[in-house]
PDB file of N, CA and C in Angstrom:
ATOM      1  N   UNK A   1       0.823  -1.189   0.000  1.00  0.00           N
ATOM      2  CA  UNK A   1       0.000   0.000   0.000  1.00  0.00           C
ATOM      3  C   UNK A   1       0.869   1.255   0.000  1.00  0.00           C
ATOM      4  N   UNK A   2       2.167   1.351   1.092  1.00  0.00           N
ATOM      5  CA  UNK A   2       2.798   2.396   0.803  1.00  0.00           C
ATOM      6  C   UNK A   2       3.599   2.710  -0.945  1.00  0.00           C
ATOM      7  N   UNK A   3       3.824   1.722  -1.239  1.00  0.00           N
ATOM      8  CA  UNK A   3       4.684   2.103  -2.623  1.00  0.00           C
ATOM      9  C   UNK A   3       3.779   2.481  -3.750  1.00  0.00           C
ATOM     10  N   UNK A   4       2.613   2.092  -3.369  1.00  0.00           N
ATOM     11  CA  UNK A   4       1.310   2.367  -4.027  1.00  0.00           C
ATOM     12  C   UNK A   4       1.139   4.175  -4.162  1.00  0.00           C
ATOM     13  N   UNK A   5       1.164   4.383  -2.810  1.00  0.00           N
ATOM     14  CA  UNK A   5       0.768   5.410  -2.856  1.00  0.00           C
ATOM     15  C   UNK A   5       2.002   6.781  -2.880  1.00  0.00           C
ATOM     16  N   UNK A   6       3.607   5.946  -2.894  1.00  0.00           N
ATOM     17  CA  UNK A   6       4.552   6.693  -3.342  1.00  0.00           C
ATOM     18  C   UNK A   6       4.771   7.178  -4.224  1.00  0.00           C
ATOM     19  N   UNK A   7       4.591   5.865  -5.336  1.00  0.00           N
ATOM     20  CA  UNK A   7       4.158   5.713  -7.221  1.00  0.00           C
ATOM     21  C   UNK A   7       3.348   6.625  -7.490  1.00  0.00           C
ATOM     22  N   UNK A   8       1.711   7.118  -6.810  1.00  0.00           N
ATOM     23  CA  UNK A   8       1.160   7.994  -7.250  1.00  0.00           C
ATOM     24  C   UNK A   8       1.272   9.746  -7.027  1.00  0.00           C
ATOM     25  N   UNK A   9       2.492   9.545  -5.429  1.00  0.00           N
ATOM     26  CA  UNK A   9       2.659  10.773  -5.149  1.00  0.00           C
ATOM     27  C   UNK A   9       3.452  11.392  -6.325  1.00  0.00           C
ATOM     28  N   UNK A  10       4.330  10.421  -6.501  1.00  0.00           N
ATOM     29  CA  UNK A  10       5.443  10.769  -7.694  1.00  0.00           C
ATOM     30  C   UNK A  10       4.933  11.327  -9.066  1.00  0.00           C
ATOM     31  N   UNK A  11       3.882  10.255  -9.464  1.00  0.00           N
ATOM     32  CA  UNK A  11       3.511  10.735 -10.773  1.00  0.00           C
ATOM     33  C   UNK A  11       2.385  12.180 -10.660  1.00  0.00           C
ATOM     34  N   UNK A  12       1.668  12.503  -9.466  1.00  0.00           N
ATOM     35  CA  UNK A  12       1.002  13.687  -9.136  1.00  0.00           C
ATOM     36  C   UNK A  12       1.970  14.641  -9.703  1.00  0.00           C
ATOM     37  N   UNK A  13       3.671  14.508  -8.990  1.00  0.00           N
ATOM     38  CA  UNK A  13       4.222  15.861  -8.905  1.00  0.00           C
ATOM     39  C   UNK A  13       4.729  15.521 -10.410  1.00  0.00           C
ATOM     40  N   UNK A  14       5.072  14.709 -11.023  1.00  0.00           N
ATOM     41  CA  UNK A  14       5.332  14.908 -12.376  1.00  0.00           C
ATOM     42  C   UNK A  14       4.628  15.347 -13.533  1.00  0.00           C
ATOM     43  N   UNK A  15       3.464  15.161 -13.014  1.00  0.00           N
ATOM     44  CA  UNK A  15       2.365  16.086 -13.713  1.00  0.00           C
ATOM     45  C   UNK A  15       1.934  17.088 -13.331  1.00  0.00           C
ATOM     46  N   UNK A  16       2.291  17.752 -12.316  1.00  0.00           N
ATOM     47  CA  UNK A  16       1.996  19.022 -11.588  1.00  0.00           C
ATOM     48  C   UNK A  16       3.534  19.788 -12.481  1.00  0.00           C
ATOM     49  N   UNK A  17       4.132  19.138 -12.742  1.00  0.00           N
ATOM     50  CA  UNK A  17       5.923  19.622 -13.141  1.00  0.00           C
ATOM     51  C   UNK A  17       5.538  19.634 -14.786  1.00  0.00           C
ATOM     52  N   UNK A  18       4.910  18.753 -15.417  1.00  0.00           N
ATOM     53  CA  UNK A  18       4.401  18.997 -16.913  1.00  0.00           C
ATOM     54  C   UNK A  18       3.941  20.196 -17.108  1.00  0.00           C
ATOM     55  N   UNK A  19       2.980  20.693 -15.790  1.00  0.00           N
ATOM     56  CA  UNK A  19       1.919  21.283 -16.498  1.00  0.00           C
ATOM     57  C   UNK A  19       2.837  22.809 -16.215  1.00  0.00           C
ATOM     58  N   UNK A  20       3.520  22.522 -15.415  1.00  0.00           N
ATOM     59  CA  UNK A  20       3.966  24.196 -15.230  1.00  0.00           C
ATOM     60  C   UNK A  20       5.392  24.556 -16.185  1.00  0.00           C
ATOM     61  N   UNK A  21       5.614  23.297 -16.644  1.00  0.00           N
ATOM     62  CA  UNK A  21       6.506  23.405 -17.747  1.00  0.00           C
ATOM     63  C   UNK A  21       5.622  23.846 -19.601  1.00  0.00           C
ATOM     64  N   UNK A  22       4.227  23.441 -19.060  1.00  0.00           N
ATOM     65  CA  UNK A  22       3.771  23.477 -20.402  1.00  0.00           C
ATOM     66  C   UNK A  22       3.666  24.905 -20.781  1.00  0.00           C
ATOM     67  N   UNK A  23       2.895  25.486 -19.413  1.00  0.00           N
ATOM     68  CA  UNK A  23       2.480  26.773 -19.350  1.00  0.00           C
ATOM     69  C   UNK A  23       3.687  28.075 -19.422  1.00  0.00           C
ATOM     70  N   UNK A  24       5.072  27.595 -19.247  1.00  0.00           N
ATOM     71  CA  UNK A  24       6.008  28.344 -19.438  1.00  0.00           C
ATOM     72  C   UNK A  24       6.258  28.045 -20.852  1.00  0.00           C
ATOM     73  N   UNK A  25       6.382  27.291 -21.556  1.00  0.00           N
ATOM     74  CA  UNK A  25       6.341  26.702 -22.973  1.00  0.00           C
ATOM     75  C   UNK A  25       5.447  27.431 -24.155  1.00  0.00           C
ATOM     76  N   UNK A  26       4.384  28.135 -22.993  1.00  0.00           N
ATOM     77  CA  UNK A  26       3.255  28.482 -24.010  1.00  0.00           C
ATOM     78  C   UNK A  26       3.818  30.356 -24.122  1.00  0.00           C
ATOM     79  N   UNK A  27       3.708  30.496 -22.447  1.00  0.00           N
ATOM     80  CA  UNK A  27       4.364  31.930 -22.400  1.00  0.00           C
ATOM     81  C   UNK A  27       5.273  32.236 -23.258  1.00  0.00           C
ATOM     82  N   UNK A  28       6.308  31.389 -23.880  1.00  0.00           N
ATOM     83  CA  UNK A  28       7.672  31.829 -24.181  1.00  0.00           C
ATOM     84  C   UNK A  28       6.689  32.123 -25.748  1.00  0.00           C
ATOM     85  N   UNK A  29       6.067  30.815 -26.559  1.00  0.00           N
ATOM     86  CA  UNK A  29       5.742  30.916 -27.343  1.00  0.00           C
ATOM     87  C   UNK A  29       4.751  32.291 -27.988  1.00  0.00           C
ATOM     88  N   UNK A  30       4.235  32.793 -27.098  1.00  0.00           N
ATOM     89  CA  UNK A  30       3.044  33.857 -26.881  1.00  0.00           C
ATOM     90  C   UNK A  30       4.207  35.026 -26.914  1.00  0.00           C
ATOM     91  N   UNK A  31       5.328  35.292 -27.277  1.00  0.00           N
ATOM     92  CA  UNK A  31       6.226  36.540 -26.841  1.00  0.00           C
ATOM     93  C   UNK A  31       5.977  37.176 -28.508  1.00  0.00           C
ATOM     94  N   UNK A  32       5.924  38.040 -28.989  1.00  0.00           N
ATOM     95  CA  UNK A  32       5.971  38.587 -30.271  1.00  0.00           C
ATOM     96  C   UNK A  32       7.363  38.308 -31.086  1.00  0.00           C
ATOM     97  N   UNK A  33       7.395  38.038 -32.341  1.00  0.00           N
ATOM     98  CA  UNK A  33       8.459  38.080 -32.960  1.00  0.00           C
ATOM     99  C   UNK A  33       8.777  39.127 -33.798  1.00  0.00           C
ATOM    100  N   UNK A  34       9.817  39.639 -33.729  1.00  0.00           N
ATOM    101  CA  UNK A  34      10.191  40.707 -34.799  1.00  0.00           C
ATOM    102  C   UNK A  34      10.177  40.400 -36.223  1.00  0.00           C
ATOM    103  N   UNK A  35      10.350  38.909 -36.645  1.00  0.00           N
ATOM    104  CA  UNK A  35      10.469  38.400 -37.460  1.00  0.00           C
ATOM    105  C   UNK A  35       8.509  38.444 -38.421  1.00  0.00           C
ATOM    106  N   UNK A  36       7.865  38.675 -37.835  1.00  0.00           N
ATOM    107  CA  UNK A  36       6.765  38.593 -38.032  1.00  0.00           C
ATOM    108  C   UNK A  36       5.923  39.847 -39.437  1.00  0.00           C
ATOM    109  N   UNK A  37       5.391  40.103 -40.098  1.00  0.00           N
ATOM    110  CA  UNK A  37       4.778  40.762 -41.285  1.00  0.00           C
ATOM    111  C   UNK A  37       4.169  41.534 -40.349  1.00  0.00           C
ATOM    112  N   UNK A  38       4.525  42.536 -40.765  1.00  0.00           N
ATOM    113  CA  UNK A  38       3.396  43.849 -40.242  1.00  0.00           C
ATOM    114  C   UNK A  38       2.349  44.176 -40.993  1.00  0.00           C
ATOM    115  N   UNK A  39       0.999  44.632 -40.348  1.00  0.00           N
ATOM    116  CA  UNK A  39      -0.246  44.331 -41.017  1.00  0.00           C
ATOM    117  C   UNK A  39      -0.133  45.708 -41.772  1.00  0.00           C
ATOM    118  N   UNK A  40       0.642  46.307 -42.297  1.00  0.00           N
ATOM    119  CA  UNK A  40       0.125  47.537 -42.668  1.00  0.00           C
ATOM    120  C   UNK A  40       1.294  47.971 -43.553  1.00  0.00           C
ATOM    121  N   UNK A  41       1.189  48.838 -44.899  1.00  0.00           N
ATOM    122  CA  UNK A  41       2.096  48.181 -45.707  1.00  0.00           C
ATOM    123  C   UNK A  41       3.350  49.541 -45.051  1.00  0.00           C
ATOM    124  N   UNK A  42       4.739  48.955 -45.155  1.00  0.00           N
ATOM    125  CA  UNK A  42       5.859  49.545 -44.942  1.00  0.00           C
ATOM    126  C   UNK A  42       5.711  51.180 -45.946  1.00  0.00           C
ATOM    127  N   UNK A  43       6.491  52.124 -45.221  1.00  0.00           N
ATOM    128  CA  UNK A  43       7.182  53.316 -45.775  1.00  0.00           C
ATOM    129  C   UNK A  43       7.879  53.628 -47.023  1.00  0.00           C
ATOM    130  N   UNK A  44       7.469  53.422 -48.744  1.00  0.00           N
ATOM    131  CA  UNK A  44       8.318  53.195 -49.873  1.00  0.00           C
ATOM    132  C   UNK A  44       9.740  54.137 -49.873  1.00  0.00           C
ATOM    133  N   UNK A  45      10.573  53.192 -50.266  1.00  0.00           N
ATOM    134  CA  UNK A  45      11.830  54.354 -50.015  1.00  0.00           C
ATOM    135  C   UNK A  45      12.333  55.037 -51.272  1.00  0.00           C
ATOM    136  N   UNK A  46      13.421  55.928 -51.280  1.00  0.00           N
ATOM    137  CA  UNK A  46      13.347  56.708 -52.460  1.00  0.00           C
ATOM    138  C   UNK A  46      13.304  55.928 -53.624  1.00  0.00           C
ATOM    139  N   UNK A  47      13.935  54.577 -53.754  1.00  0.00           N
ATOM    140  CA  UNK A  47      14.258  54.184 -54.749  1.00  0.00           C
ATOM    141  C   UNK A  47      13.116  53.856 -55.567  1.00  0.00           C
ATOM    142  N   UNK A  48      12.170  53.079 -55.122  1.00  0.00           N
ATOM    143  CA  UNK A  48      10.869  53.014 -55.620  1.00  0.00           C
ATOM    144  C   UNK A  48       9.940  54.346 -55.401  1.00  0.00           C
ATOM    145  N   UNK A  49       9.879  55.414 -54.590  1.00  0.00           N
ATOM    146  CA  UNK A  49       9.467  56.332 -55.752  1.00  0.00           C
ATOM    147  C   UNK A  49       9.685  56.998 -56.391  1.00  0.00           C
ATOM    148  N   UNK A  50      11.090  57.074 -56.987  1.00  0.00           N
ATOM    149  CA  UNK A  50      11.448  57.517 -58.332  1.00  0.00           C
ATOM    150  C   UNK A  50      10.966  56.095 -59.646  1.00  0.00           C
ATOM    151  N   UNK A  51      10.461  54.687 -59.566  1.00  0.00           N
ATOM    152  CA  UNK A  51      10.551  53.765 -59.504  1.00  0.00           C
ATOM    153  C   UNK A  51       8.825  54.233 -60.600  1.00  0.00           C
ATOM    154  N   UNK A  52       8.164  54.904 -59.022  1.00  0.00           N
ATOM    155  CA  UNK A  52       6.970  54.356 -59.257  1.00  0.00           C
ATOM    156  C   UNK A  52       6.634  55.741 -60.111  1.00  0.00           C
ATOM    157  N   UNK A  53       7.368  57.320 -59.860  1.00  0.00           N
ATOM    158  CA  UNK A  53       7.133  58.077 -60.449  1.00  0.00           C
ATOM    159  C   UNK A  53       7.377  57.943 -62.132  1.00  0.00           C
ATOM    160  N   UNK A  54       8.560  57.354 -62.234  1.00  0.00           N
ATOM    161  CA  UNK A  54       9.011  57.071 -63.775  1.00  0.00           C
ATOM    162  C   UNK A  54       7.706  56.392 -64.606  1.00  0.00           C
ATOM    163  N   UNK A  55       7.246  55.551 -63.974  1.00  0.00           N
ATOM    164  CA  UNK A  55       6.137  54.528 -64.273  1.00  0.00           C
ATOM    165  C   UNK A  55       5.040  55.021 -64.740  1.00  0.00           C
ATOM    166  N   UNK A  56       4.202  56.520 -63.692  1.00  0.00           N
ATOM    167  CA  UNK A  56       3.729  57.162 -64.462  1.00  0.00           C
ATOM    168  C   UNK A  56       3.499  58.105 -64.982  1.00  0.00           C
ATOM    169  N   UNK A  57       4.769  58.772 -65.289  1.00  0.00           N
ATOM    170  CA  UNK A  57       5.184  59.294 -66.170  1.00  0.00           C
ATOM    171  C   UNK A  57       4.691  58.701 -67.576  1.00  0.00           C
ATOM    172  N   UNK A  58       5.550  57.595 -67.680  1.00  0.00           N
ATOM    173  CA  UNK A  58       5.498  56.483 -69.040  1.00  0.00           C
ATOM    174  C   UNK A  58       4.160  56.457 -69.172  1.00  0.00           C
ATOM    175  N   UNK A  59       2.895  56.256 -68.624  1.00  0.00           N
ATOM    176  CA  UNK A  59       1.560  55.906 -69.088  1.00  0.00           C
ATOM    177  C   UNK A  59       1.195  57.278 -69.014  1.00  0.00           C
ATOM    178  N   UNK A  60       1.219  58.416 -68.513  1.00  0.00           N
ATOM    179  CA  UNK A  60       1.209  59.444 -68.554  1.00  0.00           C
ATOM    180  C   UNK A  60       0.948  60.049 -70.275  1.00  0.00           C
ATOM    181  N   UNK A  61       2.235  59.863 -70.376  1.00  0.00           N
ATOM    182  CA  UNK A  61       2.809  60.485 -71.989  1.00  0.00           C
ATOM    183  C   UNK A  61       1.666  59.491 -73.076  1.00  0.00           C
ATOM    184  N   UNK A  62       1.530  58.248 -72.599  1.00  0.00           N
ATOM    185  CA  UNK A  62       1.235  57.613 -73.564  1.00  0.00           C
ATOM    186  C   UNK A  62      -0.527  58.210 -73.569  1.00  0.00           C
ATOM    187  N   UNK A  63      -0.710  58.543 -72.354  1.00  0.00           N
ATOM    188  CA  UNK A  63      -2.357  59.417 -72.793  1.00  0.00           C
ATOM    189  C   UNK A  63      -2.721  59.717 -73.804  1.00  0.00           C
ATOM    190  N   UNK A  64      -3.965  59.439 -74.867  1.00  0.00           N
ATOM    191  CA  UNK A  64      -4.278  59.960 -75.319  1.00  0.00           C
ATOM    192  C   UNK A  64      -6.130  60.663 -75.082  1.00  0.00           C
ATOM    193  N   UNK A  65      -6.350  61.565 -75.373  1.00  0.00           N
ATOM    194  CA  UNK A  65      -7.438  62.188 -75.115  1.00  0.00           C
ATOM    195  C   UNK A  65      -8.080  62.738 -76.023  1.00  0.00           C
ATOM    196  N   UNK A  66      -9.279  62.376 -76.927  1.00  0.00           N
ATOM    197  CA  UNK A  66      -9.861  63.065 -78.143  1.00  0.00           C
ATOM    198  C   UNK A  66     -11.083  63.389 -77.419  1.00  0.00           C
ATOM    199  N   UNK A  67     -11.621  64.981 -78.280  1.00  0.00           N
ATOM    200  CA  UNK A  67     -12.516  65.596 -77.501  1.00  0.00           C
ATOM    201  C   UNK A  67     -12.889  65.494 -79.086  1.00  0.00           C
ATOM    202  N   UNK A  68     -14.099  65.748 -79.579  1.00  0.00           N
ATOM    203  CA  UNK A  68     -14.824  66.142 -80.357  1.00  0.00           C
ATOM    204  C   UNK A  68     -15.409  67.552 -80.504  1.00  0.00           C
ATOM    205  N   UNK A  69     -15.423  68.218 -80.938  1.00  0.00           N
ATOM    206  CA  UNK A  69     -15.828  69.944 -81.312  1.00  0.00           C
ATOM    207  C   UNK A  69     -17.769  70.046 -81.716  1.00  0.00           C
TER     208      UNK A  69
END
């Protein structure tokens, strides 16, 4: 009866020791990563907008517009 109930003290605290290992496991996981996509689109830098200005420019010029009199 005693080893009985040694066996279960043991496995109590090893599962009392899981669970507070799990819950630190989860915390760590729950920390933000820098590595992560930001929901909102980034700051274009000069290079693309001279990039994007050239661009329409080009469809710009290619406008054409007929008015009728």
């Amino acid at each position: 009866m005693k080893i009985e109930k040694q066996k279960e003290k043991v496995v109590d605290d090893e599962m009392r020791k899981g669970k507070s290992e799990a819950n630190t496991d989860k915390k760590k996981d729950t920390t933000p990563n820098e590595s992560k996509e930001v929901p909102y689109p980034l700051v274009p830098s000069g290079k693309e907008k001279e990039r994007h200005l050239a661009r329409f420019l080009d469809i710009f010029k290619k406008l054409e517009i007929t008015l009728p009199f």
